[in-house]
C-alpha atoms as a PDB file:
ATOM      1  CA  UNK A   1     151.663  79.115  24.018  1.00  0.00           C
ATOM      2  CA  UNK A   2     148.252  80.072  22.757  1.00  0.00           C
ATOM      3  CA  UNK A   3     145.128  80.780  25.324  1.00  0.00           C
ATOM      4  CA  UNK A   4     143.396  77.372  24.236  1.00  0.00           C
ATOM      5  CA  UNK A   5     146.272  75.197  25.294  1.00  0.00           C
ATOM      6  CA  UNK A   6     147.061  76.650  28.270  1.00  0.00           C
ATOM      7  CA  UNK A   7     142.838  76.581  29.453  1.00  0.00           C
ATOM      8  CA  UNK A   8     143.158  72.993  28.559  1.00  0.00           C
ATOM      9  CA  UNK A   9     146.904  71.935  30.788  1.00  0.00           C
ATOM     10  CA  UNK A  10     145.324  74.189  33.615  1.00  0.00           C
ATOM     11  CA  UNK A  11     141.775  72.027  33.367  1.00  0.00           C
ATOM     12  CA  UNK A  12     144.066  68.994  33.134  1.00  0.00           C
ATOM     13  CA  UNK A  13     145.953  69.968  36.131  1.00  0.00           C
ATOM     14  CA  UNK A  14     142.460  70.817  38.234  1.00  0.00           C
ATOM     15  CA  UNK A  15     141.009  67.340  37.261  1.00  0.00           C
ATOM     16  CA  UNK A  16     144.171  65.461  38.384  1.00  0.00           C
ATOM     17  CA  UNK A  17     144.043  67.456  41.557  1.00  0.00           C
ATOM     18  CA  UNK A  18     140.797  66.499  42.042  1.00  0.00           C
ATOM     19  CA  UNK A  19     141.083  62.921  41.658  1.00  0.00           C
ATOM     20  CA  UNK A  20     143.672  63.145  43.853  1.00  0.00           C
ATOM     21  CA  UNK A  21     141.387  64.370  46.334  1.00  0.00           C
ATOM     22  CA  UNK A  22     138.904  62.221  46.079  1.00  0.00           C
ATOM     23  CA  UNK A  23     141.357  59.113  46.221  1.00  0.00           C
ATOM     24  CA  UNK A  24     142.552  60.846  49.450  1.00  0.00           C
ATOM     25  CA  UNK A  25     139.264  61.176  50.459  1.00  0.00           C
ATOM     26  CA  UNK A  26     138.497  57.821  49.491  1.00  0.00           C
ATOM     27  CA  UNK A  27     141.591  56.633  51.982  1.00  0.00           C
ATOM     28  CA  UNK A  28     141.206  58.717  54.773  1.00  0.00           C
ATOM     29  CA  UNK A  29     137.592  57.233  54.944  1.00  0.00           C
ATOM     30  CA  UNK A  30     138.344  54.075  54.783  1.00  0.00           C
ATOM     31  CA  UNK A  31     140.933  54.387  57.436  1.00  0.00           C
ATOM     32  CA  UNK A  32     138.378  55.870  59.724  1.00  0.00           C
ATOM     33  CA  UNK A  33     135.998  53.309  59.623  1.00  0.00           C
ATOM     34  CA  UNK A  34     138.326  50.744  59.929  1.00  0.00           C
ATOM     35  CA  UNK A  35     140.116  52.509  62.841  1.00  0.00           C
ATOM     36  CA  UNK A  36     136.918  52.907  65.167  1.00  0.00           C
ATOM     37  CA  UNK A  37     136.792  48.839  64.675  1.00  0.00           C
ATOM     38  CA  UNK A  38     140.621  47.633  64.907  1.00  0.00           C
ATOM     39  CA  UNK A  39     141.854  50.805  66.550  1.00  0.00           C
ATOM     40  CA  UNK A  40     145.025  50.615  63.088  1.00  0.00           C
ATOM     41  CA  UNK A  41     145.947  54.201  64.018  1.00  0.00           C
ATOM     42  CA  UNK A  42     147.171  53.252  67.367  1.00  0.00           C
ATOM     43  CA  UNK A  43     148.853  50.127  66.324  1.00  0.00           C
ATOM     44  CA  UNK A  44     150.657  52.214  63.380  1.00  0.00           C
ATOM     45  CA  UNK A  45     152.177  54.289  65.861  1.00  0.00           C
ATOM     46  CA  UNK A  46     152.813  51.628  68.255  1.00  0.00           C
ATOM     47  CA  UNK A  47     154.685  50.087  64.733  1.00  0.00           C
ATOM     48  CA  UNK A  48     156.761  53.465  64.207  1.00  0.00           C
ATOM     49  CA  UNK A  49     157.429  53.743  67.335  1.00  0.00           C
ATOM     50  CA  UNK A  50     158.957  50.371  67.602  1.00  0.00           C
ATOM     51  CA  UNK A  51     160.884  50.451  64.671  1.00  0.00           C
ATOM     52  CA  UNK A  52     162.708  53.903  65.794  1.00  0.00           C
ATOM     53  CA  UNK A  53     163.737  52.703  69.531  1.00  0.00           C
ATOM     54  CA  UNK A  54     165.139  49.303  67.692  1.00  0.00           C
ATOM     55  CA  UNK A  55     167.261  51.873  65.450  1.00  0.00           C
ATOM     56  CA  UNK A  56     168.086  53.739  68.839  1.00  0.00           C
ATOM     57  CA  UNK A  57     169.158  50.532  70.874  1.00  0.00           C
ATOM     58  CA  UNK A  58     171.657  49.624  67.522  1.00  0.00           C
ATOM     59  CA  UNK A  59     175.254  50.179  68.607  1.00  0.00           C
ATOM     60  CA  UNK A  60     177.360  53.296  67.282  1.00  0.00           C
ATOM     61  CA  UNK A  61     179.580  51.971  64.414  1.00  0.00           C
ATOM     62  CA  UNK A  62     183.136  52.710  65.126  1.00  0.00           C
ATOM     63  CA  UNK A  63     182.696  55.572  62.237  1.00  0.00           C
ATOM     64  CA  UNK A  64     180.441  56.811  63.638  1.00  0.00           C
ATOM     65  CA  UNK A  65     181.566  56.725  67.488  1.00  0.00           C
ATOM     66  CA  UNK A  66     185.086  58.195  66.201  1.00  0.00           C
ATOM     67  CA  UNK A  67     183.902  60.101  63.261  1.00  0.00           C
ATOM     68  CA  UNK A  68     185.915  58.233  60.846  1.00  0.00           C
ATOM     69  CA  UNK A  69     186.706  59.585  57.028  1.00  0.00           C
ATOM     70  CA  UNK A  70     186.713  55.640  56.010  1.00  0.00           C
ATOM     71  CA  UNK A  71     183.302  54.150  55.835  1.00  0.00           C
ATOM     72  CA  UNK A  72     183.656  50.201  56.065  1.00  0.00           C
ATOM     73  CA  UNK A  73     181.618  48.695  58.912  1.00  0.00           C
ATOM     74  CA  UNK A  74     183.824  46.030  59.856  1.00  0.00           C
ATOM     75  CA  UNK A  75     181.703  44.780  62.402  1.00  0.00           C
ATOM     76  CA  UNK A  76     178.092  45.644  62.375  1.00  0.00           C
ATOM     77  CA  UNK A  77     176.395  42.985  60.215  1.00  0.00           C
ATOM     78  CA  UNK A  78     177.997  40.582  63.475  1.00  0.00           C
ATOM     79  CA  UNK A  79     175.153  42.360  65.511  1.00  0.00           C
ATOM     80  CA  UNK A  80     171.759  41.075  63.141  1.00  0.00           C
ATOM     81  CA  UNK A  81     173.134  37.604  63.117  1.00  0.00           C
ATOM     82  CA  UNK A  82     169.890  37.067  66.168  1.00  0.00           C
ATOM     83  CA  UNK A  83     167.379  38.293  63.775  1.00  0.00           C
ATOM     84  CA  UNK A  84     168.670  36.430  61.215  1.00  0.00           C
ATOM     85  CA  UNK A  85     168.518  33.332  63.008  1.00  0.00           C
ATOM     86  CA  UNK A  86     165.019  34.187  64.057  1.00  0.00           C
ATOM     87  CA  UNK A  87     164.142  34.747  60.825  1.00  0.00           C
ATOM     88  CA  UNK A  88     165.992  31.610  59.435  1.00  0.00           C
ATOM     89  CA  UNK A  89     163.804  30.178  62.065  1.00  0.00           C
ATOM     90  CA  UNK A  90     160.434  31.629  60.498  1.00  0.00           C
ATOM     91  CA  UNK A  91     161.083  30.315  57.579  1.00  0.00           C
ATOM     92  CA  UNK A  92     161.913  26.538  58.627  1.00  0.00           C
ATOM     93  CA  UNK A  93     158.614  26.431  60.724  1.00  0.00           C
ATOM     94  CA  UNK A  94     156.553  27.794  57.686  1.00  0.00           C
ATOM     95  CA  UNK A  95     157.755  25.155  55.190  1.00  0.00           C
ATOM     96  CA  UNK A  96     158.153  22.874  57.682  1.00  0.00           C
ATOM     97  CA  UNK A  97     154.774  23.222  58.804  1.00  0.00           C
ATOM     98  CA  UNK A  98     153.798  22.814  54.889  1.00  0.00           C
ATOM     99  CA  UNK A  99     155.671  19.452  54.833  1.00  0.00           C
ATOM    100  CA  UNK A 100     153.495  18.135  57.425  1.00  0.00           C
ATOM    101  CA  UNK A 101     150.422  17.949  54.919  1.00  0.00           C
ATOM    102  CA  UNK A 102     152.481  14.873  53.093  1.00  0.00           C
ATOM    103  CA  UNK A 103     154.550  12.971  55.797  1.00  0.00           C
ATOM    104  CA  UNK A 104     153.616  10.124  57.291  1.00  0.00           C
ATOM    105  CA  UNK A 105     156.087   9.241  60.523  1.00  0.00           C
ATOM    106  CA  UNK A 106     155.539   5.230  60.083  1.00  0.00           C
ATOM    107  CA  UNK A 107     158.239   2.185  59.447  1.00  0.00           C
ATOM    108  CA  UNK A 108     155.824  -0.185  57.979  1.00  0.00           C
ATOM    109  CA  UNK A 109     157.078  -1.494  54.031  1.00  0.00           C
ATOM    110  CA  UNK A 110     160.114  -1.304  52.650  1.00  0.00           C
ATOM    111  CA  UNK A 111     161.123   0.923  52.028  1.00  0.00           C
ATOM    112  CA  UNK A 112     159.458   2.472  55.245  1.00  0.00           C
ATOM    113  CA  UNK A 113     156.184   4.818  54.584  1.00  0.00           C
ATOM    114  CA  UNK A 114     158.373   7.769  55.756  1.00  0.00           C
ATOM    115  CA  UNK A 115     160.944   7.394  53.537  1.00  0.00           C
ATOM    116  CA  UNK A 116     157.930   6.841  50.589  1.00  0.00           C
ATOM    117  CA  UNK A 117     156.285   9.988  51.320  1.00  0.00           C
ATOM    118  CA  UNK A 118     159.619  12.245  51.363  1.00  0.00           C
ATOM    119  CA  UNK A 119     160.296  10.197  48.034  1.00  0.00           C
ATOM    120  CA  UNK A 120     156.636  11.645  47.146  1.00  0.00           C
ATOM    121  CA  UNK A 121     157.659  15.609  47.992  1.00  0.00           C
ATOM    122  CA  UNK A 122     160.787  15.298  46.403  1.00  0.00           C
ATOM    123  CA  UNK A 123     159.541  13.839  43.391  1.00  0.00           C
ATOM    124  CA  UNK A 124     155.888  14.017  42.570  1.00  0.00           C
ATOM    125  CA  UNK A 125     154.229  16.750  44.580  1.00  0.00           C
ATOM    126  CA  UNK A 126     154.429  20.107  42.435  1.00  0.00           C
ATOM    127  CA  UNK A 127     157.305  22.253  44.044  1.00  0.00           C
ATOM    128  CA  UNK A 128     157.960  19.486  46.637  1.00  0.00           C
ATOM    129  CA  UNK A 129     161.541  19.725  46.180  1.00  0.00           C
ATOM    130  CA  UNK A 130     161.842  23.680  46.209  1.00  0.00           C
ATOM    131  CA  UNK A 131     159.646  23.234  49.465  1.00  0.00           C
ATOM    132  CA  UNK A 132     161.663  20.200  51.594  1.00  0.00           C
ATOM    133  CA  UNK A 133     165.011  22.433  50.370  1.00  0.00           C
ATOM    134  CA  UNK A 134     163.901  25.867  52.019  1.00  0.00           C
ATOM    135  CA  UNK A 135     162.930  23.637  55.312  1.00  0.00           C
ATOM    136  CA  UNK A 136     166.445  21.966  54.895  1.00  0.00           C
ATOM    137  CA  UNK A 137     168.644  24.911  54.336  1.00  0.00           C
ATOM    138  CA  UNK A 138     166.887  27.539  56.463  1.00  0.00           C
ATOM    139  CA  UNK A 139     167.520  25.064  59.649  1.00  0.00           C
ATOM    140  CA  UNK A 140     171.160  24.547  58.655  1.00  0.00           C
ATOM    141  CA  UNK A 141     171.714  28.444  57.977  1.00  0.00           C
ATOM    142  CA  UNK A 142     169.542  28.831  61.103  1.00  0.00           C
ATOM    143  CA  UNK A 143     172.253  26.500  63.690  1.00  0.00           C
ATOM    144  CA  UNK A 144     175.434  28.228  61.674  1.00  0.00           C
ATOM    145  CA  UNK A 145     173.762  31.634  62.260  1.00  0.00           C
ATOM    146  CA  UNK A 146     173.181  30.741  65.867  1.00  0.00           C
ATOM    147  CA  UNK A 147     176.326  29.280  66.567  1.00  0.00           C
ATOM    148  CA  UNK A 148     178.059  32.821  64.930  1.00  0.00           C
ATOM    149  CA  UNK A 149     175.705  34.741  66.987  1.00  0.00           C
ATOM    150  CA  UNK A 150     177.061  33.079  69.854  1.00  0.00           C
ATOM    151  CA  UNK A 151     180.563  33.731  68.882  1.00  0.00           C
ATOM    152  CA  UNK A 152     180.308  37.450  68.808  1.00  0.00           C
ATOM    153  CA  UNK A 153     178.529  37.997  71.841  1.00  0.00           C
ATOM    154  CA  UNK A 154     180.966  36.269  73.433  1.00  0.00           C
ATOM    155  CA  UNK A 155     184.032  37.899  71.473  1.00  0.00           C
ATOM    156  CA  UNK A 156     182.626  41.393  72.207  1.00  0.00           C
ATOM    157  CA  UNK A 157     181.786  40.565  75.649  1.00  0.00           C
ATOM    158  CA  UNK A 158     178.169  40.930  75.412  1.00  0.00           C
ATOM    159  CA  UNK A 159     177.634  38.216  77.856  1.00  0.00           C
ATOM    160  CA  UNK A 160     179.328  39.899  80.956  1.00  0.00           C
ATOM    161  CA  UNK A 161     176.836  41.877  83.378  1.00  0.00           C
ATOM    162  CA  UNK A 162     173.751  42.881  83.436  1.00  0.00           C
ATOM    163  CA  UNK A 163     173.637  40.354  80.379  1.00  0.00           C
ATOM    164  CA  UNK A 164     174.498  36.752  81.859  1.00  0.00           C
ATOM    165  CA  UNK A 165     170.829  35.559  82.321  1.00  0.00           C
ATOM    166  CA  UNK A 166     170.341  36.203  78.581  1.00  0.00           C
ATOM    167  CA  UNK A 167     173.738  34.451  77.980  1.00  0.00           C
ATOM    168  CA  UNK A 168     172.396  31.175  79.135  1.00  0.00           C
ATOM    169  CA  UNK A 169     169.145  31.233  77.722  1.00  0.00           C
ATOM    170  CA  UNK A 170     171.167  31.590  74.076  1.00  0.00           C
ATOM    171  CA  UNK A 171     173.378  28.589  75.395  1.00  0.00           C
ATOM    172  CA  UNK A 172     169.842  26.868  76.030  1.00  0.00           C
ATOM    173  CA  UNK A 173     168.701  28.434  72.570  1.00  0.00           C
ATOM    174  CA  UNK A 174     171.535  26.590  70.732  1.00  0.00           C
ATOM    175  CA  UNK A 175     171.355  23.295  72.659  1.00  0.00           C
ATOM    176  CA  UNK A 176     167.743  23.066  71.513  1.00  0.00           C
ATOM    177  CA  UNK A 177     168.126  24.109  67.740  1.00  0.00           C
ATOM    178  CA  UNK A 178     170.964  21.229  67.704  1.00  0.00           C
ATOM    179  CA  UNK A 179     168.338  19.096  69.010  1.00  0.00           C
ATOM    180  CA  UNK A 180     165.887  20.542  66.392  1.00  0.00           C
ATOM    181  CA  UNK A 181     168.323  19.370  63.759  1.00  0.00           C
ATOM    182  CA  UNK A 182     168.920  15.563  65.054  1.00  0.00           C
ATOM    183  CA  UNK A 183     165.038  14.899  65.251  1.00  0.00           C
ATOM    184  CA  UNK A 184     164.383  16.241  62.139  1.00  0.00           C
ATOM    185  CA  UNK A 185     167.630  14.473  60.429  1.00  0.00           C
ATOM    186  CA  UNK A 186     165.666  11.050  61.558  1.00  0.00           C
ATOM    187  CA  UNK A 187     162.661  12.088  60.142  1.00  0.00           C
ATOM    188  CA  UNK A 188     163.333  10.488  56.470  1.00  0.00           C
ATOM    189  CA  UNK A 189     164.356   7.327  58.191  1.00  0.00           C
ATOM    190  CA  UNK A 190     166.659   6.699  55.367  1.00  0.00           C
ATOM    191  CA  UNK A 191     170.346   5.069  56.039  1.00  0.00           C
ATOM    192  CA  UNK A 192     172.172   8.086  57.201  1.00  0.00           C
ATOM    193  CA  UNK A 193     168.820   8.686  59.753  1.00  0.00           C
ATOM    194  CA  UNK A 194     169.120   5.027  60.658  1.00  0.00           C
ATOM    195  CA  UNK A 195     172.392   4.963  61.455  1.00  0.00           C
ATOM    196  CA  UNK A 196     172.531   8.223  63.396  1.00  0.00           C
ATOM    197  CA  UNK A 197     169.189   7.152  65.485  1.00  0.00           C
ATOM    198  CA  UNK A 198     171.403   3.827  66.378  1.00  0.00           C
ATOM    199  CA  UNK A 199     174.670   6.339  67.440  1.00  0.00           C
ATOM    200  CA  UNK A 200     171.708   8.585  69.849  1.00  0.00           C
ATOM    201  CA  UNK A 201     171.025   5.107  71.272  1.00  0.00           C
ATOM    202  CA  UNK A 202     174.617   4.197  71.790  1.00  0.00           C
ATOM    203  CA  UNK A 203     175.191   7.646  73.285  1.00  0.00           C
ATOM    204  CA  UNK A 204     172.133   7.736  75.330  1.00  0.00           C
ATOM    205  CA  UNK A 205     173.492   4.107  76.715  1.00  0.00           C
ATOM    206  CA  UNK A 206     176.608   5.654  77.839  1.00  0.00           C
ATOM    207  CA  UNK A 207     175.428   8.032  80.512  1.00  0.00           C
ATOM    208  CA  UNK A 208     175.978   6.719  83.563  1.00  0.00           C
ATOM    209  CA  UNK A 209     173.193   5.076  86.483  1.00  0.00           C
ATOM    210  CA  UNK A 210     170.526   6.778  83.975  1.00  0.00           C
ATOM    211  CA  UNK A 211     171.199   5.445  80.440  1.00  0.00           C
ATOM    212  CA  UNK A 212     169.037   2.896  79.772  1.00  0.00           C
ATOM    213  CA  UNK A 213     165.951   5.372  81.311  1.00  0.00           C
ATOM    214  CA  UNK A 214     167.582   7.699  78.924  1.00  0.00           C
ATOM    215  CA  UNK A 215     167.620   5.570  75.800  1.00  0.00           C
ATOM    216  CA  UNK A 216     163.693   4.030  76.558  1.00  0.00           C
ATOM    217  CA  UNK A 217     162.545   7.232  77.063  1.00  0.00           C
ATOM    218  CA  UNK A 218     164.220   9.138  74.115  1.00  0.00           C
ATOM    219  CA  UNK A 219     164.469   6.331  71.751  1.00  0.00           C
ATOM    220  CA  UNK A 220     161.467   3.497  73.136  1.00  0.00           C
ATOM    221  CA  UNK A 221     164.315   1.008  73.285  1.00  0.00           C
ATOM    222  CA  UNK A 222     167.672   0.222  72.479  1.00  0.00           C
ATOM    223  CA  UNK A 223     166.794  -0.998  69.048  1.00  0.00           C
ATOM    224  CA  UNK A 224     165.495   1.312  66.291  1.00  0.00           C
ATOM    225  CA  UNK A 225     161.441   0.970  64.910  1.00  0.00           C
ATOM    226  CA  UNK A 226     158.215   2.570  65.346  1.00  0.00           C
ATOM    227  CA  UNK A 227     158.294   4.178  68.961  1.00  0.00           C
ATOM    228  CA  UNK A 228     162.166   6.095  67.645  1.00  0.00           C
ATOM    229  CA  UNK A 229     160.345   7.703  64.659  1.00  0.00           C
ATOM    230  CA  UNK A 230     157.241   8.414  66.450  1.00  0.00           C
ATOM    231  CA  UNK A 231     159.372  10.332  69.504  1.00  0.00           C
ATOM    232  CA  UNK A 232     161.121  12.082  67.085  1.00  0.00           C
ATOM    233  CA  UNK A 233     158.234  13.281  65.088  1.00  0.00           C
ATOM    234  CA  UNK A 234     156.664  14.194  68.490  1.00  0.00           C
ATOM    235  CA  UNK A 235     159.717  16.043  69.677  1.00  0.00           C
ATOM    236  CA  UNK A 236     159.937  17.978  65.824  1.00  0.00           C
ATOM    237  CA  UNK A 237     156.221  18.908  65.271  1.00  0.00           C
ATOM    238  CA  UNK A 238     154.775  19.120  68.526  1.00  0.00           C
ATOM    239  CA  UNK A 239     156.592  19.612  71.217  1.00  0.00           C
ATOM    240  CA  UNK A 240     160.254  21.704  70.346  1.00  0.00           C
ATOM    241  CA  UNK A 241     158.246  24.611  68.163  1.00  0.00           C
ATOM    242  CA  UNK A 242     156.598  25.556  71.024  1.00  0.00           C
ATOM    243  CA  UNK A 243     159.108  25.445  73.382  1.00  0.00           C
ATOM    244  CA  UNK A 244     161.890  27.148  70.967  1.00  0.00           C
ATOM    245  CA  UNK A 245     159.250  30.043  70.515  1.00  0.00           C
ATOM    246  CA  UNK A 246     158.819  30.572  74.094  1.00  0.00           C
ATOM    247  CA  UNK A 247     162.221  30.819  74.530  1.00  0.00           C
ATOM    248  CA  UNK A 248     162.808  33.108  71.282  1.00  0.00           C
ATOM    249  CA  UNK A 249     160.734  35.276  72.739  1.00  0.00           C
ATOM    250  CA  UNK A 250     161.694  35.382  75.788  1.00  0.00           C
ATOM    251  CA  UNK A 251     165.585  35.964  74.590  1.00  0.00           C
ATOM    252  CA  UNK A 252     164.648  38.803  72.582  1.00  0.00           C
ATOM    253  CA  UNK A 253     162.258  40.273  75.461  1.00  0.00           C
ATOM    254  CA  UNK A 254     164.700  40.687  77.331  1.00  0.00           C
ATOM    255  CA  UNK A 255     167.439  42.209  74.905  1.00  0.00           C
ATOM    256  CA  UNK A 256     164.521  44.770  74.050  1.00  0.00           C
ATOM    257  CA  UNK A 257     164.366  45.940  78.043  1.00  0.00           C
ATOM    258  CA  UNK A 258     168.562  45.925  78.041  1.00  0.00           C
ATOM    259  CA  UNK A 259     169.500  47.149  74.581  1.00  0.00           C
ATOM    260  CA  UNK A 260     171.818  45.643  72.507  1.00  0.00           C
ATOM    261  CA  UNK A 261     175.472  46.170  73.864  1.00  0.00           C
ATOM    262  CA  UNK A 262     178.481  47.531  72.597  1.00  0.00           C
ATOM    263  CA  UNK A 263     181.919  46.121  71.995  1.00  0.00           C
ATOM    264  CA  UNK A 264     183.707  46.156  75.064  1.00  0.00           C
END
């Protein structure tokens, strides 16, 4: 290699090493400034550490517990079905959220304005229909992830003590995403919501000395119209999301203090 070429890779090399410095430079002062505002360094290690006690409070897999040649996990995906509810759940409150911008909970016309405006998303607003299907099949995936969640805490016996209070709270947890589902499946006030607002009446009827209190309050009657599809959107929008988050959080509080638990 002659003398020029190698004075010109070395100069190369020194510039790039340079800009690389000042780029670092360039970071580390933006990082300071920020930091004496928004204190980021203490959050990012408040983030790390976070994300290594979650890895600690993960159960052993049984290859690794027993040291096993044979590297399958047969049963540790069962243990993120939580978070993937909760984030199942995310994503049904951001597009359902989004949704809100274009329906209009009313019965008036025929067909009803509800059913015109989810006619509208579906149809004419631009990626309507990608938007109503996330809403739709995040909730679904959401109450089957739920309801599998449930399943293997109670097949592993993750519910026994010190964990029963946080076993009810998921029974609570599921009873309200079912709930979740049948006021938003009125929402379109279409035939199939129609007819399964008149079988909530019906069912609401048959509880004893406090049906008919049930079905006024729940339904405004014990026929279908305005007052069912404005309770409903009530219950969706306004009043479940806030409740359901409370509770989320509250669930996953307090399987942060215990850990998660191992098969028994």
């Amino acid at each position: 290699m002659s003398l020029e070429r190698k004075d010109e890779m070395d100069h190369g090399a020194w510039m790039k090493e340079k800009d690389l410095t000042a780029v670092e430079q360039t970071y580390l002062t933006v990082l300071i400034w920020l930091d004496q505002r928004l204190r980021l360094v203490d959050y990012l290690e408040l983030l790390e550490n976070l994300y290594y006690k979650v890895n600690l409070q993960m159960p052993k897999s049984h290859t690794e517990q027993y040291n096993l040649d044979n590297k399958f996990w047969y049963w540790y995906p069962l243990y993120a079905l939580g978070s993937f509810s909760t984030l199942a759940y995310v994503a049904a409150a951001i597009s359902g959220a989004l949704l809100g911008f274009y329906y209009a909970p009313a019965t008036t016309g025929d067909p009803s304005t509800a059913y015109n405006s989810i006619v509208f998303i579906m149809q004419d607003l631009n990626f309507g229909f990608m938007l109503r299907s996330i809403h739709r099949w995040s909730a679904q995936i959401m109450v089957a992830a739920v309801f599998l969640h449930m399943l293997r805490v109670y097949f592993t016996g993750a519910y026994k003590e010190p964990r029963e209070l946080n076993w009810i709270i998921g029974i609570i947890l599921i009873s309200l995403t079912l709930v979740f589902g049948y006021t938003g499946y009125l929402l379109p006030w279409d035939q199939l919501a129609f007819w399964a607002g008149q079988i909530g009446v019906e069912m609401a009827l048959s509880i004893p000395i406090v049906g008919e209190w049930a079905a006024q309050l729940l339904f405004g009657g014990f026929t279908l119209g305005q007052a069912t599809l404005q309770r409903m959107y009530i219950l969706h929008v306004f009043l479940l999301p806030f409740v359901v988050t409370a509770v989320i959080a509250l669930h996953i509080g307090i399987v942060w203090m215990q850990g998660i638990a191992e098969p028994h």
